[in-house]
C-alpha atoms as a PDB file:
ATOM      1  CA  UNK A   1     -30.951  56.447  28.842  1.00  0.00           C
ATOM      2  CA  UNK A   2     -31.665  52.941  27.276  1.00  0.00           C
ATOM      3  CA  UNK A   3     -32.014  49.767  29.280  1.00  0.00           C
ATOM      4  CA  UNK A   4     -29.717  47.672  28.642  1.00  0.00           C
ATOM      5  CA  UNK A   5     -29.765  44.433  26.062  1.00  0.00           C
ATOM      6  CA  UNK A   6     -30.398  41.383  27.385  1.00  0.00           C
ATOM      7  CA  UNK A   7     -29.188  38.457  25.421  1.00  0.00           C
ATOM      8  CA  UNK A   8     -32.541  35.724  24.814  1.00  0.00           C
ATOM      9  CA  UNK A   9     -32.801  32.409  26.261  1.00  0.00           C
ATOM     10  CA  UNK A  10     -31.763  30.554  23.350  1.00  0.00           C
ATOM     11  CA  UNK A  11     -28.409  32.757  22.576  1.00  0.00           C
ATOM     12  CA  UNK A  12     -26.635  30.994  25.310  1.00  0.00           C
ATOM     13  CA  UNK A  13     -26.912  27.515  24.206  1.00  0.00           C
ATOM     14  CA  UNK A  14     -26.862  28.401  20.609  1.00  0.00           C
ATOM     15  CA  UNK A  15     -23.213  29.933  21.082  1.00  0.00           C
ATOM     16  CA  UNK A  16     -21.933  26.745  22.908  1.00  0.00           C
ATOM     17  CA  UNK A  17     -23.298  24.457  20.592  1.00  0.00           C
ATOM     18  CA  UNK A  18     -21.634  26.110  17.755  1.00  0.00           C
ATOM     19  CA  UNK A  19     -18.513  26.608  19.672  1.00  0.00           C
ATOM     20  CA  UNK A  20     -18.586  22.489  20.702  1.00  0.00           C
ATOM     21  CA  UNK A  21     -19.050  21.893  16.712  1.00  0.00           C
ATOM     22  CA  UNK A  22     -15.845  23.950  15.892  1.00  0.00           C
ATOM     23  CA  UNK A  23     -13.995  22.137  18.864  1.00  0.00           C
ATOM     24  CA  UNK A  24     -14.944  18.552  17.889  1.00  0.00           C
ATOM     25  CA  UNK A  25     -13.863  19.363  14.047  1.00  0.00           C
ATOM     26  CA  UNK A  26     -10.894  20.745  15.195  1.00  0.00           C
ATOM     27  CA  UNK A  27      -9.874  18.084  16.969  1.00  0.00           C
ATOM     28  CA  UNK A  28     -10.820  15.357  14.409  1.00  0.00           C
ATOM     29  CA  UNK A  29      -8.821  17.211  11.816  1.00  0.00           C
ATOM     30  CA  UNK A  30      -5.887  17.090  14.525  1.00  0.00           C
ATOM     31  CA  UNK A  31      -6.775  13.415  14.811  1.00  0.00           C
ATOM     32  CA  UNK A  32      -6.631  12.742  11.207  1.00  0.00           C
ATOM     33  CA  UNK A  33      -3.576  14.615  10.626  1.00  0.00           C
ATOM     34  CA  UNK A  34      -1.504  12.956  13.155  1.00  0.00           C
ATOM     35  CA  UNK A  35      -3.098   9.182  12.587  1.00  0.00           C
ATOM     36  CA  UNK A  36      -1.288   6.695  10.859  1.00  0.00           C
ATOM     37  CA  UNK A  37      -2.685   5.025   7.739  1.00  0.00           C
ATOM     38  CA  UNK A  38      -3.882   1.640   9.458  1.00  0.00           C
ATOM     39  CA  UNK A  39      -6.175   0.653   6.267  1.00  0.00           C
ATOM     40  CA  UNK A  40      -3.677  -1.086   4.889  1.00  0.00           C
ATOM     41  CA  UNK A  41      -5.297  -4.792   4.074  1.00  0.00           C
ATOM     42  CA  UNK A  42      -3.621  -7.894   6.039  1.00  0.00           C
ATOM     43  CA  UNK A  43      -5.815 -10.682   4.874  1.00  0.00           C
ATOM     44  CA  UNK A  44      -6.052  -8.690   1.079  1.00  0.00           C
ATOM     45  CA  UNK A  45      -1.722  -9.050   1.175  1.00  0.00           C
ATOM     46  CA  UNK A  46      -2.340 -12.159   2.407  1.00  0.00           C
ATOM     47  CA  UNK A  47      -3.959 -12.986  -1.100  1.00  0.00           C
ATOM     48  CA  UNK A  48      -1.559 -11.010  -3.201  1.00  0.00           C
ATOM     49  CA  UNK A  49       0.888 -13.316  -1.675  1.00  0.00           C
ATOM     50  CA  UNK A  50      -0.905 -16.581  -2.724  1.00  0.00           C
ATOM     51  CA  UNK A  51      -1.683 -15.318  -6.408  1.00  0.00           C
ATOM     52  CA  UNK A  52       2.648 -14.318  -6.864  1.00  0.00           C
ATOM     53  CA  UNK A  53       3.332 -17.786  -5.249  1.00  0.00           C
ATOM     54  CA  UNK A  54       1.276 -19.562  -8.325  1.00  0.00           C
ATOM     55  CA  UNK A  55       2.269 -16.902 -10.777  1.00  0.00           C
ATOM     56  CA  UNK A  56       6.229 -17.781 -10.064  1.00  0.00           C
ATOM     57  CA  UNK A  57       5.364 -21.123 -10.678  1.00  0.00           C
ATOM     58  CA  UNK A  58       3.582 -20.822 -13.885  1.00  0.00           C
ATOM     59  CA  UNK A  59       5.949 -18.149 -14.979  1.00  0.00           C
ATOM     60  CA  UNK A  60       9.394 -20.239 -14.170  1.00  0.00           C
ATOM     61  CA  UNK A  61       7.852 -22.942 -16.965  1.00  0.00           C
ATOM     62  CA  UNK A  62       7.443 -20.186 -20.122  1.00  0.00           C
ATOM     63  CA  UNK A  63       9.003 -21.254 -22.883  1.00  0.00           C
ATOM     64  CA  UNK A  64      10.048 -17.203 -23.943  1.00  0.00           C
ATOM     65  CA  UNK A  65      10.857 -14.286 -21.567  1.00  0.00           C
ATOM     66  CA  UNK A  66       7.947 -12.355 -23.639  1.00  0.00           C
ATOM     67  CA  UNK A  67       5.491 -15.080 -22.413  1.00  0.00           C
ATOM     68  CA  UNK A  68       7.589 -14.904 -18.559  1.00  0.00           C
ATOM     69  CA  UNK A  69       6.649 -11.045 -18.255  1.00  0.00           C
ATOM     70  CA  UNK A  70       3.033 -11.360 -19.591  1.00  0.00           C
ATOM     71  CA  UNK A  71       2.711 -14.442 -16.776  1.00  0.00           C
ATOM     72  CA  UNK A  72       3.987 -11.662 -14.092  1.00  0.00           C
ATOM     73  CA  UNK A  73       2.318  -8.244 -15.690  1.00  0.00           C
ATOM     74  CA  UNK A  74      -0.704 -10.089 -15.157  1.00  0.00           C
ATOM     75  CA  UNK A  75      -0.144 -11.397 -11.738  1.00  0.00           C
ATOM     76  CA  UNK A  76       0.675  -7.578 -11.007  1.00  0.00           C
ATOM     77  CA  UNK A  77      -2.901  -6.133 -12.047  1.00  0.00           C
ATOM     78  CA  UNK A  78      -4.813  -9.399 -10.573  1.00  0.00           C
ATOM     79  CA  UNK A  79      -2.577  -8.278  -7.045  1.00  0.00           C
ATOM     80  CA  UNK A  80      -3.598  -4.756  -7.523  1.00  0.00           C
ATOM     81  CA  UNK A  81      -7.414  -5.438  -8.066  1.00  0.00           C
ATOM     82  CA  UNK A  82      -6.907  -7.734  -4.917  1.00  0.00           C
ATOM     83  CA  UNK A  83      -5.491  -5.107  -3.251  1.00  0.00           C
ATOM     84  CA  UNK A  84      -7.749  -2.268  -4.080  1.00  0.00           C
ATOM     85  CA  UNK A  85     -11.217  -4.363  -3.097  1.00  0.00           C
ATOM     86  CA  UNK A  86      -9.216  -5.771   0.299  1.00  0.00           C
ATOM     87  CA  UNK A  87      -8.650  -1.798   0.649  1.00  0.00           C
ATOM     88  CA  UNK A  88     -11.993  -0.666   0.019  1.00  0.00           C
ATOM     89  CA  UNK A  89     -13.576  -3.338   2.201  1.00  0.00           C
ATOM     90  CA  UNK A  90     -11.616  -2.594   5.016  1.00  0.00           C
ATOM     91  CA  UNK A  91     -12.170   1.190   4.965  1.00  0.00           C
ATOM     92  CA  UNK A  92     -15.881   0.180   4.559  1.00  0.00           C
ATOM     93  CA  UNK A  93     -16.060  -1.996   7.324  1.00  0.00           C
ATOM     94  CA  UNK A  94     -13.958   0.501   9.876  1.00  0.00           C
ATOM     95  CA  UNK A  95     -16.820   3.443   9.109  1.00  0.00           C
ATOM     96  CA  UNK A  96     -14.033   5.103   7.555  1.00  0.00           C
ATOM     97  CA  UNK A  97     -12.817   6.782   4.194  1.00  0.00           C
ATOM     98  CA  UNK A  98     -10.191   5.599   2.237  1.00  0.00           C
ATOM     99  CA  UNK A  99      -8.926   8.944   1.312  1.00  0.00           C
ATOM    100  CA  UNK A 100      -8.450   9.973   4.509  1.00  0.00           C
ATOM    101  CA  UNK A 101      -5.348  12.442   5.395  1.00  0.00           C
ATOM    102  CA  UNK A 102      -2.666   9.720   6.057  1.00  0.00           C
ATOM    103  CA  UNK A 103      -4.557   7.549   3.404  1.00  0.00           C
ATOM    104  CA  UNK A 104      -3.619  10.419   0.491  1.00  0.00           C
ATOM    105  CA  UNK A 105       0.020  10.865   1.908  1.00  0.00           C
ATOM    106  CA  UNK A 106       0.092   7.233   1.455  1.00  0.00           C
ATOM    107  CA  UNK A 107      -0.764   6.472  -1.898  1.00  0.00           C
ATOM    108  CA  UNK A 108       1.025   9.892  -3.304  1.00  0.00           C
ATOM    109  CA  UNK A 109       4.355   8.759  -1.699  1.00  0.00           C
ATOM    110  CA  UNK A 110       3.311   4.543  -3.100  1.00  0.00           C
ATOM    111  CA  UNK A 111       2.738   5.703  -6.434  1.00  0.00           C
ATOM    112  CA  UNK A 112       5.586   7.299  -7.926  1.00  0.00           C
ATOM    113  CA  UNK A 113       8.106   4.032  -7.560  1.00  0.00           C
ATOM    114  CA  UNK A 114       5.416   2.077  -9.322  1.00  0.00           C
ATOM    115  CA  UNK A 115       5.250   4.174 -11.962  1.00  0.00           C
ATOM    116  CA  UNK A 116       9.068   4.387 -12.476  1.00  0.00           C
ATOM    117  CA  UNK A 117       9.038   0.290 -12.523  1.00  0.00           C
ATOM    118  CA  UNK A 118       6.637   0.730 -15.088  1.00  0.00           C
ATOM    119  CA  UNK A 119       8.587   2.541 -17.265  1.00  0.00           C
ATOM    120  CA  UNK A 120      11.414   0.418 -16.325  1.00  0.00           C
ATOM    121  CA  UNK A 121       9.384  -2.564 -17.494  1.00  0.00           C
ATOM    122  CA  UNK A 122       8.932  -1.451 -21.219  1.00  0.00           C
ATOM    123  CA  UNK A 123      12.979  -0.091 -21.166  1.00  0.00           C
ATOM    124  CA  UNK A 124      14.259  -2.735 -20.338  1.00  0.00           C
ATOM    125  CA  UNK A 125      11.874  -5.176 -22.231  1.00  0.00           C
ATOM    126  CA  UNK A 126      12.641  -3.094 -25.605  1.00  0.00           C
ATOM    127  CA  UNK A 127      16.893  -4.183 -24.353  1.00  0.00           C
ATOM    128  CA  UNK A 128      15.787  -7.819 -23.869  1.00  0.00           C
ATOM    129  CA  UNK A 129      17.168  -7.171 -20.456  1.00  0.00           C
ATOM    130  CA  UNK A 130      15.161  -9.722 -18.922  1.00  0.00           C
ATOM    131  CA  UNK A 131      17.066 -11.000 -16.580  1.00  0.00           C
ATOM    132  CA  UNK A 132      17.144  -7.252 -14.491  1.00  0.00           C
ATOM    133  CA  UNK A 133      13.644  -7.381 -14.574  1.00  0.00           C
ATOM    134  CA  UNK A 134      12.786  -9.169 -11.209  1.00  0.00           C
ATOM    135  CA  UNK A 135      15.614  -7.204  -8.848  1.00  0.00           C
ATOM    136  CA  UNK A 136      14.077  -4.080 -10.432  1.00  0.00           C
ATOM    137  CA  UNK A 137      10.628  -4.727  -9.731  1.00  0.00           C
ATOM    138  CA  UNK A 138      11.495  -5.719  -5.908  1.00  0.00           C
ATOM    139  CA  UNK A 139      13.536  -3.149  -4.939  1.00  0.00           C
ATOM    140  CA  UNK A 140      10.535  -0.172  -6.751  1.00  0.00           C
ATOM    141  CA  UNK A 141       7.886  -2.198  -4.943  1.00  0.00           C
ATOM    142  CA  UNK A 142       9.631  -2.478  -1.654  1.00  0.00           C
ATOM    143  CA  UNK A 143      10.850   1.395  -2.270  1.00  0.00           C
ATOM    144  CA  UNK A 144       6.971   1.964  -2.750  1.00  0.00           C
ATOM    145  CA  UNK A 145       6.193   0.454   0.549  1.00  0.00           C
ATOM    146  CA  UNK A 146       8.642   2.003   2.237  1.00  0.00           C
ATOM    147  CA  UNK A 147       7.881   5.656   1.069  1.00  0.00           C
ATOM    148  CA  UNK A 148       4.234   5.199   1.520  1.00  0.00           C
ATOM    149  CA  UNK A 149       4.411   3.221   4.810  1.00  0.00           C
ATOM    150  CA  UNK A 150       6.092   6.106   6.677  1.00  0.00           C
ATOM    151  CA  UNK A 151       2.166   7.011   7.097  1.00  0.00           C
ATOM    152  CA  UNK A 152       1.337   3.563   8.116  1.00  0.00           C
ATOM    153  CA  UNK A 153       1.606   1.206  11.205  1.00  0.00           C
ATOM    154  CA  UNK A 154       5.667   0.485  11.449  1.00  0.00           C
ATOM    155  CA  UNK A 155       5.040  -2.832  10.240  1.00  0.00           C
ATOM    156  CA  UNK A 156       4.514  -1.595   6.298  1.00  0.00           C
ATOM    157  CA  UNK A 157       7.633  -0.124   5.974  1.00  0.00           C
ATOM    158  CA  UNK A 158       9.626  -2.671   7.813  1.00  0.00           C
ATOM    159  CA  UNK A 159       7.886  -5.229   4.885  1.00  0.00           C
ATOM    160  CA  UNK A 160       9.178  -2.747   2.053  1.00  0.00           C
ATOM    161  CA  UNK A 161      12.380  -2.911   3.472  1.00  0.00           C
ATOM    162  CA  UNK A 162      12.521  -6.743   3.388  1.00  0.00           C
ATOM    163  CA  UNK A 163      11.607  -7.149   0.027  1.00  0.00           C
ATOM    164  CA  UNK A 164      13.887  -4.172  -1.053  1.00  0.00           C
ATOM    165  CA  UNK A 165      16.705  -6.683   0.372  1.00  0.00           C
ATOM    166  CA  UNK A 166      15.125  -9.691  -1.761  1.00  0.00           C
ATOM    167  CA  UNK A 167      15.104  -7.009  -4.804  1.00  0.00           C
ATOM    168  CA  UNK A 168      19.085  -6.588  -3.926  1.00  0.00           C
ATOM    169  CA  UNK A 169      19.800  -9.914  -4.226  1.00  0.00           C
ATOM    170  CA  UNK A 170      18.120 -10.723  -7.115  1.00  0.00           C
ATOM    171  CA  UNK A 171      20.200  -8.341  -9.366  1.00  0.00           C
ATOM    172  CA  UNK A 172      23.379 -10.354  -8.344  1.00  0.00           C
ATOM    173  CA  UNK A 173      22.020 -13.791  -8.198  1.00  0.00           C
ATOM    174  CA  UNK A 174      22.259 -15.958 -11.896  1.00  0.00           C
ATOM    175  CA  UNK A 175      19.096 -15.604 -13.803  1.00  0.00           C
ATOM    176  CA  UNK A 176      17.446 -18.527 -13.364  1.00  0.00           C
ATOM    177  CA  UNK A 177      17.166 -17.664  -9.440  1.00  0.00           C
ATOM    178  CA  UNK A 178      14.812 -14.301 -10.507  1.00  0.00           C
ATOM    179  CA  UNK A 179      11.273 -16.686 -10.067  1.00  0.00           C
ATOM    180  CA  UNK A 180      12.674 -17.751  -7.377  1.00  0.00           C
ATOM    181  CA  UNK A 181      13.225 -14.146  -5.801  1.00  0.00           C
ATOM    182  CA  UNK A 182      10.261 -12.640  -6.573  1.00  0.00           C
ATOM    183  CA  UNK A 183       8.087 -15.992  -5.089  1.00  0.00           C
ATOM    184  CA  UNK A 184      10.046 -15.269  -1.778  1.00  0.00           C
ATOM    185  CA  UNK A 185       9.561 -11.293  -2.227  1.00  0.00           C
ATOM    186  CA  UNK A 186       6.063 -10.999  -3.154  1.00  0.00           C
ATOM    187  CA  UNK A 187       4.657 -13.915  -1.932  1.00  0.00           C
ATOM    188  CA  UNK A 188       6.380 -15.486   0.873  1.00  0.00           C
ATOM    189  CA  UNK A 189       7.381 -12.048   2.708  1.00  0.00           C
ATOM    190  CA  UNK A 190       3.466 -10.484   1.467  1.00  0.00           C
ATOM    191  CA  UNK A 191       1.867 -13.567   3.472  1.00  0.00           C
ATOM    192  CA  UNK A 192       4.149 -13.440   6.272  1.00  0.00           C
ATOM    193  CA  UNK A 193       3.371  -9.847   7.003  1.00  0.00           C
ATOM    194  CA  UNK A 194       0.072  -9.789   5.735  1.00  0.00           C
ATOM    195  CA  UNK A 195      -1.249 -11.816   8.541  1.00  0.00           C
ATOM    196  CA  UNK A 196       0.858  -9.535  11.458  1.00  0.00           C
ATOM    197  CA  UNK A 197      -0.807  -6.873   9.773  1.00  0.00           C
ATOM    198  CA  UNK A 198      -4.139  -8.773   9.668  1.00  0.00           C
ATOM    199  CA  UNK A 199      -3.660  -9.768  13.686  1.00  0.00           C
ATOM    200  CA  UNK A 200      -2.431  -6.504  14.963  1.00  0.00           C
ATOM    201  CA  UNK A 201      -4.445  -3.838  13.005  1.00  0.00           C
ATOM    202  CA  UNK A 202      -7.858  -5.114  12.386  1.00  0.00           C
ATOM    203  CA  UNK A 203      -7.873  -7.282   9.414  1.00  0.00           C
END
């Protein structure tokens, strides 16, 4: 008869070390998975608020609504540079990744309003419709934040609601008001909640 096996000194340990290693990345998956998306930038909204508070102004003295929308198309890629960098910086400074789980669900549920309020933009541009333009863009932007803030801190989505409400307004308001609007909307509300987002959730 053959002795029996006995298992080395170093099987032991090796076994539980793996076993630890496929614990811990099980439960930072778990982690990840049921996290909210807290990256979103306070101070970098903050900005984006300041840089739509000077673009309404410039924008409400344009002599043509062609020279009104370039004043506000380029407001909206100065905001989303500002917005990316704040973004990246963050993510950067937490030890984290941008791309995380919730980070993904976040800008996959963002991006599709934004992209319908682009198209929007040239439709109603081609019809001269002008004066729909603001209300439009609030209400996709605020839609945007909603959608994607369902994977953030409760404070996103409650600021895509609010400027969903300015977006409202603006369609029924005269005109003239739409500068007005979107100063409130993506400035005014963008500051105000920017810095409860910078205070509560790290910047």
């Amino acid at each position: 008869m053959s002795a029996p096996q006995l298992d080395r000194p170093g099987d032991a340990p090796a076994a539980l070390d793996a076993r630890a290693r496929e614990n811990l990345s099980f439960i930072r998956a778990t982690m990840e998975r049921a996290a909210s998306f807290t990256g979103v930038p306070g101070w970098g909204g903050v900005a984006m608020g300041l840089t739509a508070l000077a673009a309404a102004r410039v924008a409400h003295g344009q002599a043509t609504p062609r020279a009104w929308v370039t004043v506000w198309l380029a407001e909206g890629l100065v905001a989303f540079l500002i917005g990316a960098w704040a973004l990246g910086r963050k993510a950067r400074r937490d030890h984290g990744r941008v791309l995380t789980r919730s980070g993904r669900q976040f800008v996959l549920s963002f991006a599709p309003p934004i992209f319908v309020g682009a198209v929007l933009t040239v439709v109603l541009a081609a019809a001269e419709q002008w004066h729909l333009l603001p209300g439009v863009w609030l209400l996709l932007y605020g839609t945007g934040i909603v959608t994607g803030g369902a994977f953030s801190v409760r404070v996103v989505p409650l600021m895509g609601f609010t400027m969903m409400l300015i977006g409202l307004i603006a369609l029924f308001v005269p005109a003239a008001w739409g500068d007005a609007c979107m100063a409130v909307g993506f400035g005014a509300v963008q500051v105000g909640f920017g810095l409860v987002i910078a205070r509560r959730h790290g910047g």
